[in-house]
Structures are given as C-alpha cells and as structure tokens.
Protein backbone atom coordinates (compact mmCIF):
# COMPACT_ATOMS: atom_id res chain seq x y z
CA UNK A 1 84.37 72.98 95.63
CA UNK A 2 87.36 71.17 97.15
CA UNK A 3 89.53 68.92 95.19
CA UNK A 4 91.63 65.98 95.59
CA UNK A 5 94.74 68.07 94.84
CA UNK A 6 96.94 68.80 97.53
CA UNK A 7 99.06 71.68 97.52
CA UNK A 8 103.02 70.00 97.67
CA UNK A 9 104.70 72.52 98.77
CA UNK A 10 105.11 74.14 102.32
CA UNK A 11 104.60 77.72 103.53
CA UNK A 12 107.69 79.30 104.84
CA UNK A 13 108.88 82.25 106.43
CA UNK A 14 110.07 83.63 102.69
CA UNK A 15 106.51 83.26 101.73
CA UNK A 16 103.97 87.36 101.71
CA UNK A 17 101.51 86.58 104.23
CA UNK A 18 98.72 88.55 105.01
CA UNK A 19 96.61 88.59 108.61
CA UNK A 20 97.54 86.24 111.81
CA UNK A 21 100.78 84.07 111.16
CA UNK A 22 99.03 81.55 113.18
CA UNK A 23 95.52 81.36 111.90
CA UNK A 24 93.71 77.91 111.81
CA UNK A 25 93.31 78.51 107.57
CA UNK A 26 95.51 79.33 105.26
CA UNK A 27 94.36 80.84 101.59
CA UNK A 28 97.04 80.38 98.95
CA UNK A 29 96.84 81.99 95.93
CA UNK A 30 98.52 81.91 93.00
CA UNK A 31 98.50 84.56 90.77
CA UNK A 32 99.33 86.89 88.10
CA UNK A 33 99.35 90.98 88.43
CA UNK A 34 97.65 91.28 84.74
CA UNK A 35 95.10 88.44 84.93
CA UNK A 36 91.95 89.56 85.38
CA UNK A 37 90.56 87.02 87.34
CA UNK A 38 92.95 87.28 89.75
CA UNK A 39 92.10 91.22 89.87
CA UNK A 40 88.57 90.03 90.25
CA UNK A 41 89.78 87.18 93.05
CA UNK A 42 91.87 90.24 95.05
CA UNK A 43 89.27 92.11 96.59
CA UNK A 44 87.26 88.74 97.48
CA UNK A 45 90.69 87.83 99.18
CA UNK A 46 91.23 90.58 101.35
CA UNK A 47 88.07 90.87 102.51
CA UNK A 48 88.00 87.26 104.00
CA UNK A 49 91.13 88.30 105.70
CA UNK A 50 89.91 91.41 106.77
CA UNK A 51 86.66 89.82 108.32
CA UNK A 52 88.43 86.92 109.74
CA UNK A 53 91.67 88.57 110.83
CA UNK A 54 92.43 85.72 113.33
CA UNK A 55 90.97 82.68 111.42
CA UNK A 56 92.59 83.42 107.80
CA UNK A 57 95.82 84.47 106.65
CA UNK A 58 96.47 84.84 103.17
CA UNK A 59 99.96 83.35 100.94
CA UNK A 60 100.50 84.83 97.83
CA UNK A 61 102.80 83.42 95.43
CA UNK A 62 103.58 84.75 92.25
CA UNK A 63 102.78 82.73 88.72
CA UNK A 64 103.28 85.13 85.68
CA UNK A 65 101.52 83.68 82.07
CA UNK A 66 104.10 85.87 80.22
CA UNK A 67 103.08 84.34 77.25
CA UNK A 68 99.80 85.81 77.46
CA UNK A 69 100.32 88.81 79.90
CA UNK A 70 103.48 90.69 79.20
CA UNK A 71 103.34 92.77 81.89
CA UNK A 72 103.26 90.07 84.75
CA UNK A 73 107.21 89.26 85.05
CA UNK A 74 107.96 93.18 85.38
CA UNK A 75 105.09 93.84 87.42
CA UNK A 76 105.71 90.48 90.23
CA UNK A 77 109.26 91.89 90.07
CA UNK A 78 107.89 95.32 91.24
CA UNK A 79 106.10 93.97 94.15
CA UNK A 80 109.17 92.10 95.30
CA UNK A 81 111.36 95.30 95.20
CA UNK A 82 108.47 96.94 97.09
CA UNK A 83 108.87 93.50 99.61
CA UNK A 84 112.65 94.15 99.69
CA UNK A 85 111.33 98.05 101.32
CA UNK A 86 108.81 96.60 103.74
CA UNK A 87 105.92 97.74 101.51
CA UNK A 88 104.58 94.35 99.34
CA UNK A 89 101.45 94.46 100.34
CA UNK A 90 101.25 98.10 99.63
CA UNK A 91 102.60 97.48 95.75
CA UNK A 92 100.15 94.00 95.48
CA UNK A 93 97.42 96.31 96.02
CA UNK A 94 98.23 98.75 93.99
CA UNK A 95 98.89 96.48 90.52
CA UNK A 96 95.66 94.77 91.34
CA UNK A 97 93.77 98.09 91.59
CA UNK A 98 95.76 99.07 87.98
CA UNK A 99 96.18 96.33 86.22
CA UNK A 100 95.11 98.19 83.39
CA UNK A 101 98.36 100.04 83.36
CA UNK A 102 101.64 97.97 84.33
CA UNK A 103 104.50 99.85 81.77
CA UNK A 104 107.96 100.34 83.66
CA UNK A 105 106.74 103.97 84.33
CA UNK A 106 103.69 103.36 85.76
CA UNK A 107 105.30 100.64 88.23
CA UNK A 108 107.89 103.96 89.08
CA UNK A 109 104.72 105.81 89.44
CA UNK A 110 103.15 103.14 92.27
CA UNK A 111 106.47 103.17 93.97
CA UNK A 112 106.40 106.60 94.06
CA UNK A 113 102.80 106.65 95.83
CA UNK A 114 103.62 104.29 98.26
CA UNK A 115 106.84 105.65 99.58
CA UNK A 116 109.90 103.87 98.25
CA UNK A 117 113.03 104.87 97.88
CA UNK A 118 112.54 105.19 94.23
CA UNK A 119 116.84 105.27 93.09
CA UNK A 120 116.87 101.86 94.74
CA UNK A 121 113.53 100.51 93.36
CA UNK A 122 114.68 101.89 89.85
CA UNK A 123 118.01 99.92 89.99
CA UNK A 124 116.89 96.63 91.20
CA UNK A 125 113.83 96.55 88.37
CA UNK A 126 116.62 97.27 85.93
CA UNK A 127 119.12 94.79 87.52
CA UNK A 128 116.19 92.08 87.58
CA UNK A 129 117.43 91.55 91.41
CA UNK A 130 114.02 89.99 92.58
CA UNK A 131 113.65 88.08 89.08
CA UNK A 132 114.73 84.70 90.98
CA UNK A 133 112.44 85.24 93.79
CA UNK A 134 109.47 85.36 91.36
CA UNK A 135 110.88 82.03 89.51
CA UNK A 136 110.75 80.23 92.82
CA UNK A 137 107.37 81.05 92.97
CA UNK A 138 106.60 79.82 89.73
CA UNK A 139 108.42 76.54 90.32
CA UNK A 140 106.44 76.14 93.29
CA UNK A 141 103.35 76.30 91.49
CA UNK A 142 104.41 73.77 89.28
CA UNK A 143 105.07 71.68 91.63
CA UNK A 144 101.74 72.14 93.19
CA UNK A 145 99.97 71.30 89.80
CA UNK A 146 99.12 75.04 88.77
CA UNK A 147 98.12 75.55 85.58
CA UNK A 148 96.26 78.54 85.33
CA UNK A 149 96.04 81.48 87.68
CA UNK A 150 94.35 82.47 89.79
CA UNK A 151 95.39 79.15 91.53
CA UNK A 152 93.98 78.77 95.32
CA UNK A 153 94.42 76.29 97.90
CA UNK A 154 92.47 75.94 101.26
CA UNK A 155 94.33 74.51 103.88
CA UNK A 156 96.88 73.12 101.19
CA UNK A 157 93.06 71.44 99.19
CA UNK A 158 93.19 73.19 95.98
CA UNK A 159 89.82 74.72 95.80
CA UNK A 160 88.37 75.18 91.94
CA UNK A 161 84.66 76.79 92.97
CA UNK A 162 83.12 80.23 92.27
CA UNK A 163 85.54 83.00 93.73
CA UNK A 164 82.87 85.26 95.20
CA UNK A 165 82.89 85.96 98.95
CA UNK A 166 80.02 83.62 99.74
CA UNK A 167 81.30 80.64 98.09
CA UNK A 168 84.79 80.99 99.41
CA UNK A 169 83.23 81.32 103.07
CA UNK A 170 81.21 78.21 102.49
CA UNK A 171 84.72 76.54 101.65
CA UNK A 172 86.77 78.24 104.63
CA UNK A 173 83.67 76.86 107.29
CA UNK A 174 83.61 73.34 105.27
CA UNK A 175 87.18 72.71 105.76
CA UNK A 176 87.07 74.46 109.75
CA UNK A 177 84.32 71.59 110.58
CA UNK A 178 86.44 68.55 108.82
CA UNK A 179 89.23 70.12 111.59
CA UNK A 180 87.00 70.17 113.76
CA UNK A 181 86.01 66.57 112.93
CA UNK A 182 89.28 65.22 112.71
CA UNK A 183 90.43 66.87 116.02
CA UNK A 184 87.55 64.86 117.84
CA UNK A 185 88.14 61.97 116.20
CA UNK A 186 91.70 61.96 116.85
C-alpha cells in the first residue's frame, strides 16, 4: 500500500546502498538496530535485493527511538565505524541478526568477527566520531515525515503495507508498471 507521502530528501553518494547503483527501484528504509520490526523487515529486505540484484538497490538510513531503544544510538554508531573500514554492510547484518544483545562489548565482539581493526573501532565508538553521521540520518527522516521505524519508501512513495516478501513484491511490480506507464505516456 502506497501513500501520498513522498520521500523529500535525495539519495546521495554518502548514502549505504546495497545491490546495482543504477537499478530502476530504490527501497529506502529507515530504521533502528533494536526495533524489532525492523529486525523482522531485514531479512525481507535483502532478499528482494538478492533476487532482484539489477532491479532493486536498497538505502538504509539510520533513525534511532533512543527513548525507547537504548541501544540504537551506540549500535548505528557501530555500523558507521564498521562503514568508515569498508565493512557496513557486514556490521548491519550482524546487529540485525543480534539485536538481542547490543552492550558496548558485544558491538567489540561483532567487530571482532567481521575483521576490523578493533584499536580504531574502539576509539572512534568512544570518541562518538560517526555520532553526526547518524544525526544526519535522523534529520533526514524528519524531513521525510518519519515517525516510526521501520520507515520505507518505494521509489521515494512511502509505502505503509504488510512487510512480508510477497506484499513488498506486489509494491516493487506496482510502481515498475506506473514507470512503465508514464514512460509510454511521456
């Protein structure tokens, strides 16, 4: 289900994007490392980009409800130090997969299993150096009237249906054939 709310802000090259830089739809989400309905959104997510490696890329953009999920500042912070090593993707995965357990040590602990260099991880959680790239994100998001998370957007339509792989599929082929449309109109 596709609403009237468009998503304001654009994707840039400072944005974590997953599959073909140049695929016809773009899946922005919103999120938060401890909510779990984004954990339950993730896998949904990277399967539509692993299925459609050409057609879908996927933004993420980080929106952390610290008041209700204490864990979310340190652990979007943790995935941009991972970013600043090459290895986001690697760290997003890995919070998703634990969300369960997001203290300090356990975010050394990921770091640790996906290769970083763990002195320079360790000083830039406890120097807060990717704090302001998180706070971007979240500005962003207000910007583009999120208020909850997990927040996604089809093709910059903010999309507010079920989050399971057949829904989302129906969405990603109803907004392909109103390109298509519009392209053969135009």
């Amino acid at each position: 289900m596709l609403d009237d709310q468009i998503q304001k802000t654009p994707i840039t090259d400072d944005d974590w994007i997953l599959g073909s830089p140049d695929a016809p739809v773009t899946l922005l989400e919103y999120g938060d490392f401890e909510c779990p309905y984004c954990g339950m959104a993730h896998p949904v997510l990277q399967a539509l980009v692993a299925d459609n490696p050409d057609a879908v890329r996927l933004v993420y953009r980080h929106f952390p409800i610290t008041n209700i999920h204490p864990h979310a500042l340190p652990a979007a912070e943790a995935a941009e130090a991972a970013g600043a090593q090459g290895k986001f993707w690697e760290m997003h995965d890995m919070l998703f997969t634990h969300q369960d357990r997001l203290e300090d040590e356990d975010l050394l602990d990921y770091a640790d299993a996906i290769g970083l260099d763990l002195h320079r991880f360790d000083r830039e959680m406890k120097t807060h150096a990717h704090r302001e790239e998180v706070k971007q994100d979240f500005r962003r998001g207000i910007r583009d009237g999120v208020n909850g998370t997990p927040t996604l957007f089809i093709n910059r339509l903010r999309y507010d249906g079920p989050r399971d792989y057949e829904s989302m599929t129906a969405a990603i082929a109803a907004v392909r054939a109103a390109m298509q449309d519009r392209r053969r109109a135009a």
